[in-house]
Protein backbone atom coordinates (compact mmCIF):
# COMPACT_ATOMS: atom_id res chain seq x y z
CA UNK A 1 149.44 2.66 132.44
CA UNK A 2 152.04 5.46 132.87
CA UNK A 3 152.84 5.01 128.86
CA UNK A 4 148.72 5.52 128.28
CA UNK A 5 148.13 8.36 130.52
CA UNK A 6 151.49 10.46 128.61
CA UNK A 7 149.78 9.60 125.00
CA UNK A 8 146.74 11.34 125.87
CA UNK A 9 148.53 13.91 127.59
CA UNK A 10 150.08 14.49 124.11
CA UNK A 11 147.59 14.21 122.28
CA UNK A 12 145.02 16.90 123.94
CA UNK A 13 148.12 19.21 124.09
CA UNK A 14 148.21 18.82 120.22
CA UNK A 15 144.48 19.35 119.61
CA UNK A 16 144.71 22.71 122.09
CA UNK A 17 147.16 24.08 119.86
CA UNK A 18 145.31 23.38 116.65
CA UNK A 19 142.00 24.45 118.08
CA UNK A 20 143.91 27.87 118.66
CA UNK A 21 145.51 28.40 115.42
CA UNK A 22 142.03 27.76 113.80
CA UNK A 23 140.78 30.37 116.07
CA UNK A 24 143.25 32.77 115.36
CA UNK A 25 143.17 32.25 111.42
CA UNK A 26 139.77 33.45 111.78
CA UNK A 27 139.82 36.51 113.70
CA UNK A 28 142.41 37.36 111.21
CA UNK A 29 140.16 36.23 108.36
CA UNK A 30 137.28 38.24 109.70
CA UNK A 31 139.24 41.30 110.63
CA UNK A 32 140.18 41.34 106.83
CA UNK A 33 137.23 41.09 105.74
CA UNK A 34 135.81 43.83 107.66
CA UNK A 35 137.74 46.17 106.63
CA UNK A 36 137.74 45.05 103.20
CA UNK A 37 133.39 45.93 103.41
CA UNK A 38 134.41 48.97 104.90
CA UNK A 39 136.29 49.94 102.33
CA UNK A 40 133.74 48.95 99.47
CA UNK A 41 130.83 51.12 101.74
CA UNK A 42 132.99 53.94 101.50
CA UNK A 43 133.91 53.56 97.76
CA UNK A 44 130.06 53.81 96.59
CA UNK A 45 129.50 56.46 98.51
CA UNK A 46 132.15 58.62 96.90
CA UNK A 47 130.88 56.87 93.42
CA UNK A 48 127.17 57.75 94.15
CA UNK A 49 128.24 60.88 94.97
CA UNK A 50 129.96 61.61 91.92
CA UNK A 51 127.54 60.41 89.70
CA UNK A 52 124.51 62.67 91.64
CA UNK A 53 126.70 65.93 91.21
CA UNK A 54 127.25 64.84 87.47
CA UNK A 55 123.54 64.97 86.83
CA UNK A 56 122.81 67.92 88.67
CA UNK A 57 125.33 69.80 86.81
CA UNK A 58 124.36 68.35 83.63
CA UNK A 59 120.80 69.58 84.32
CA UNK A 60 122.23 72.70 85.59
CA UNK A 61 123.98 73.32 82.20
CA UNK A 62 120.76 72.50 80.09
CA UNK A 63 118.39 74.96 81.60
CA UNK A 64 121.39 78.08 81.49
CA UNK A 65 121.16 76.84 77.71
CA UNK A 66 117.35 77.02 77.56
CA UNK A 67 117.15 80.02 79.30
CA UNK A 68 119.68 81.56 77.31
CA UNK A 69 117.96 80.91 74.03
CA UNK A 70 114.77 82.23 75.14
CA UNK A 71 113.52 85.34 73.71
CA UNK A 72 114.12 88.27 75.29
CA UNK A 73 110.12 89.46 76.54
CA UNK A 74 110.15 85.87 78.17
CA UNK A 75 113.34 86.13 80.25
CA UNK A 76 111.69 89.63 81.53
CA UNK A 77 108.99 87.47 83.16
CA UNK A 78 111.28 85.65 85.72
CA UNK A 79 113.84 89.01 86.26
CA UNK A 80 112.80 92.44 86.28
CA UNK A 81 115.13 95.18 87.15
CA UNK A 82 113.90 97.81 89.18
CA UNK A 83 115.02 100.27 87.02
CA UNK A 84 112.68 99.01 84.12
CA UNK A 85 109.56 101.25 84.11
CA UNK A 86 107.44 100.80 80.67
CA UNK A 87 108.54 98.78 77.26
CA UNK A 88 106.96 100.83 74.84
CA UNK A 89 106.50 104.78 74.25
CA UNK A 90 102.99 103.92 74.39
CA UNK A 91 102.97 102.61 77.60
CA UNK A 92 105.09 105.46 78.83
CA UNK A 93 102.75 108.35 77.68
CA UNK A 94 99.56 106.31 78.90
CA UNK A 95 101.23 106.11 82.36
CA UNK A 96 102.12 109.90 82.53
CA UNK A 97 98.77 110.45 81.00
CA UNK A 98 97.50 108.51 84.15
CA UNK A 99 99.27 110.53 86.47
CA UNK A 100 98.60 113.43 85.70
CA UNK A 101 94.70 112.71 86.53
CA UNK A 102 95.76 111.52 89.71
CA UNK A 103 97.71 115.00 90.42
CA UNK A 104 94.56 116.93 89.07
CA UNK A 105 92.10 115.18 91.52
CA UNK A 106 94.73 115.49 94.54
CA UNK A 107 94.42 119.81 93.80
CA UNK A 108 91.22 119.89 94.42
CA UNK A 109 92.28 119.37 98.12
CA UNK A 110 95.64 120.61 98.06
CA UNK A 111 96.38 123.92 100.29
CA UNK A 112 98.42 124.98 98.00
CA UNK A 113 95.84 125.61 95.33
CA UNK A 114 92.80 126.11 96.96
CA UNK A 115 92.00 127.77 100.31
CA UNK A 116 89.38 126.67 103.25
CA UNK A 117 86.02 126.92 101.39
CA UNK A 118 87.61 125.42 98.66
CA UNK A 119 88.50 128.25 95.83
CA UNK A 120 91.54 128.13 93.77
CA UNK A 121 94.11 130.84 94.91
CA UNK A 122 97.08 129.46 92.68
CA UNK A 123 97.28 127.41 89.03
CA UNK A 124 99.34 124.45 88.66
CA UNK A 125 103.30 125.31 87.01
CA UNK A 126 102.75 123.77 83.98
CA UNK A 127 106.74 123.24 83.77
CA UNK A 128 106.71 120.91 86.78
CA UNK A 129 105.94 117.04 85.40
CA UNK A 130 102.32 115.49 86.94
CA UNK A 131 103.67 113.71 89.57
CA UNK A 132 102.83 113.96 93.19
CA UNK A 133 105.90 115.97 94.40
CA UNK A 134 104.30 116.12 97.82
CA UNK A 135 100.74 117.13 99.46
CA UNK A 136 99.18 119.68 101.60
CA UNK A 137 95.82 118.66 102.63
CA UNK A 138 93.46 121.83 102.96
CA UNK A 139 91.68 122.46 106.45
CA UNK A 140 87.71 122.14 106.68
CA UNK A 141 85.67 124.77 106.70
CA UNK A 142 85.03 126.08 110.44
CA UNK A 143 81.61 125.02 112.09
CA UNK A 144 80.41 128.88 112.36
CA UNK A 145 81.46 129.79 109.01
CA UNK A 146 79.37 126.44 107.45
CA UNK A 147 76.34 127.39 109.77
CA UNK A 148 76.59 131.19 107.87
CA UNK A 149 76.33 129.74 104.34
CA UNK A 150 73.35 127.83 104.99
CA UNK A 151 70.61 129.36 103.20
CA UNK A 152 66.96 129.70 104.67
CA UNK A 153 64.65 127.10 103.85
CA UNK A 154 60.81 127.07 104.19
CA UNK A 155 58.72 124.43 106.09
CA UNK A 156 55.51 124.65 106.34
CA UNK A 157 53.86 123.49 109.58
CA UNK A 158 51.57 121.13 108.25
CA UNK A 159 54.55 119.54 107.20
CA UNK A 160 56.55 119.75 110.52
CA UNK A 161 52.92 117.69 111.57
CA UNK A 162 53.20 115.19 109.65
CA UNK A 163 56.66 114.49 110.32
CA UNK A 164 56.35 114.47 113.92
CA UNK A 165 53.31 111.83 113.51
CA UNK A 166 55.78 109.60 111.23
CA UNK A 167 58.63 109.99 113.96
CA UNK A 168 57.05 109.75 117.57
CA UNK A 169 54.82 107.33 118.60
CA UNK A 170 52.11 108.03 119.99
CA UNK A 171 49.19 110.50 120.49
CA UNK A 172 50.97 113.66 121.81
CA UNK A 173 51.71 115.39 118.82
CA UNK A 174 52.36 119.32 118.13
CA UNK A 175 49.28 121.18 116.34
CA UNK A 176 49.79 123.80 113.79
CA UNK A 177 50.24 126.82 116.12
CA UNK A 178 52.65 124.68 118.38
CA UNK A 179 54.75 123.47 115.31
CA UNK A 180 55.14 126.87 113.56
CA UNK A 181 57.30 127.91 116.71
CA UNK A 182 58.86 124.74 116.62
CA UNK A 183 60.19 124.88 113.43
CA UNK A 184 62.04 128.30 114.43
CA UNK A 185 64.17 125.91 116.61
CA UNK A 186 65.87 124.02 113.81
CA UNK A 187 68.49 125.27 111.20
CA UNK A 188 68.21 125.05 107.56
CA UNK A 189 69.82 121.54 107.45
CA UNK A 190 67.46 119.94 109.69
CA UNK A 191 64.23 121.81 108.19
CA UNK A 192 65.37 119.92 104.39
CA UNK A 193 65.52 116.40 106.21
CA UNK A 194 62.19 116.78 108.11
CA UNK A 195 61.03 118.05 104.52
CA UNK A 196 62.47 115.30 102.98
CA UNK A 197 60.69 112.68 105.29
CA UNK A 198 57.41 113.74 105.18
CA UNK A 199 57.35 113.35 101.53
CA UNK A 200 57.95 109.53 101.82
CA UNK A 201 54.30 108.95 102.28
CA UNK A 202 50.80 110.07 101.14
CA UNK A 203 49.32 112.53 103.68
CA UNK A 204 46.35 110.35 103.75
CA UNK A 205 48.39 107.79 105.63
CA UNK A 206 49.29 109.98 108.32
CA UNK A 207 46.19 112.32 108.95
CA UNK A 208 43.31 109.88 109.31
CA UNK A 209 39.80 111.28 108.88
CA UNK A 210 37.93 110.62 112.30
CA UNK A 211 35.65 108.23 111.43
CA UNK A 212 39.01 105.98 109.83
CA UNK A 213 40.75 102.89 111.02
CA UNK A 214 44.21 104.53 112.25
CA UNK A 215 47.44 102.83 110.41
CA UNK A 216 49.93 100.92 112.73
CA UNK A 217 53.18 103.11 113.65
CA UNK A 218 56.51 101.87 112.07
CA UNK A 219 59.93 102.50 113.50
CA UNK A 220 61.14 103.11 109.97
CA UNK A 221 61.05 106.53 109.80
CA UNK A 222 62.83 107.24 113.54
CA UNK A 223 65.21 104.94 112.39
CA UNK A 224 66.15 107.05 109.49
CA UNK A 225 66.01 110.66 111.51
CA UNK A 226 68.26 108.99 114.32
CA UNK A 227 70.69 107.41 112.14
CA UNK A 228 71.03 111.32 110.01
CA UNK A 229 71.07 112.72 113.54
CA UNK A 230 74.23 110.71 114.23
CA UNK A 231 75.74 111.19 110.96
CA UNK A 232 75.41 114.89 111.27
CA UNK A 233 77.30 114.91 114.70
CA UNK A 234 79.83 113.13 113.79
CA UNK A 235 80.42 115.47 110.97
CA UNK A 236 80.04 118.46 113.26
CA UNK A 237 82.81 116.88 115.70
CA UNK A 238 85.45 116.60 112.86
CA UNK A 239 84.86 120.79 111.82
């Protein structure tokens, strides 16, 4: 019995230590091979990187050489230098040509050529080139001294009638004593645009015989005096 139990004794001793090696051999065997993937990983990333810079320097090269043999005009497409103004002598003298319209129209409100109400009081150098060296703008004309040029004008009062009809509603209108004082109040400016819209319509439209069907009042024509009333103060605000 004691002979049996020291032969198994043995023999699990012996299987231990081979069960051990094996394990061993194959940590080994696995650490190897680890780092031999590793190593392959890390070798086609350095050969996928060489072979991507290869073809973007190969493509690189090609369009220097396509761009190089370009013509000229074509390359000045992509690049232009800001020094480059026109190609031709044509194109030069039609851009001077050009600005020297644009200098012409600027003197017509330039200070230094022409006063308030807009005379010339000096001529252009003709030495200097027609560019836009710089600009003056010229002041407006006063309100009193634009109120002085306004020349007279002549309404009559019929006509100051029939404007009022086509303006204000209603049935309380001047007659043709009231509105020959009335027209007294207005200046010259305001005389032409009452002028002006009593012309828009036939006379028949606005003074109705008696015995008549009376046409329908439209805004229209308050519309229009109120929207020139406006127009004319804002105009009289900037003077």
């Amino acid at each position: 019995m004691g002979n049996i139990l020291t032969t198994l004794s043995c023999n699990i001793a012996s299987d231990s230590r081979f069960i051990g090696g094996g394990i061993a051999l194959l940590d080994t065997t696995m650490t190897s091979l680890i780092g031999r993937m590793s190593y392959l990983h890390h070798s086609l990333k350095k050969l996928w990187a060489y072979y991507v810079l290869r073809v973007f320097s190969i493509d690189l090269r090609l369009l220097a050489r396509i761009r190089d043999a370009m013509p000229h005009y074509l390359r000045r497409l992509g690049k232009r230098a800001s020094r480059d103004t026109t190609m031709t002598p044509e194109m030069e003298e039609k851009y001077w040509k050009r600005a020297e319209r644009g200098q012409r129209e600027l003197e017509r409100s330039d200070a230094r050529y022409i006063d308030s109400s807009g005379i010339p009081v000096l001529d252009r150098t003709p030495q200097l080139p027609p560019l836009v060296m710089y600009y003056t703008p010229a002041l407006p004309p006063t309100k009193q001294e634009r109120l002085k040029k306004q020349k007279p004008y002549y309404l009559s009062a019929r006509s100051y009638c029939k404007w009022h009809r086509m303006v204000f509603p209603g049935s309380d209108h001047p007659t043709i004593s009231q509105a020959s004082r009335l027209r007294k109040m207005h200046d010259p400016e305001e005389l032409r645009k009452i002028h002006r819209i009593s012309r828009m319509i036939p006379d028949d439209q606005v003074f109705r015989p008696r015995n008549a069907e009376p046409i329908p009042w439209s805004p229209r024509y308050q519309r229009k005096w109120l929207k020139w009333r406006v127009k004319r103060r804002e105009v009289l605000e900037t003077l």
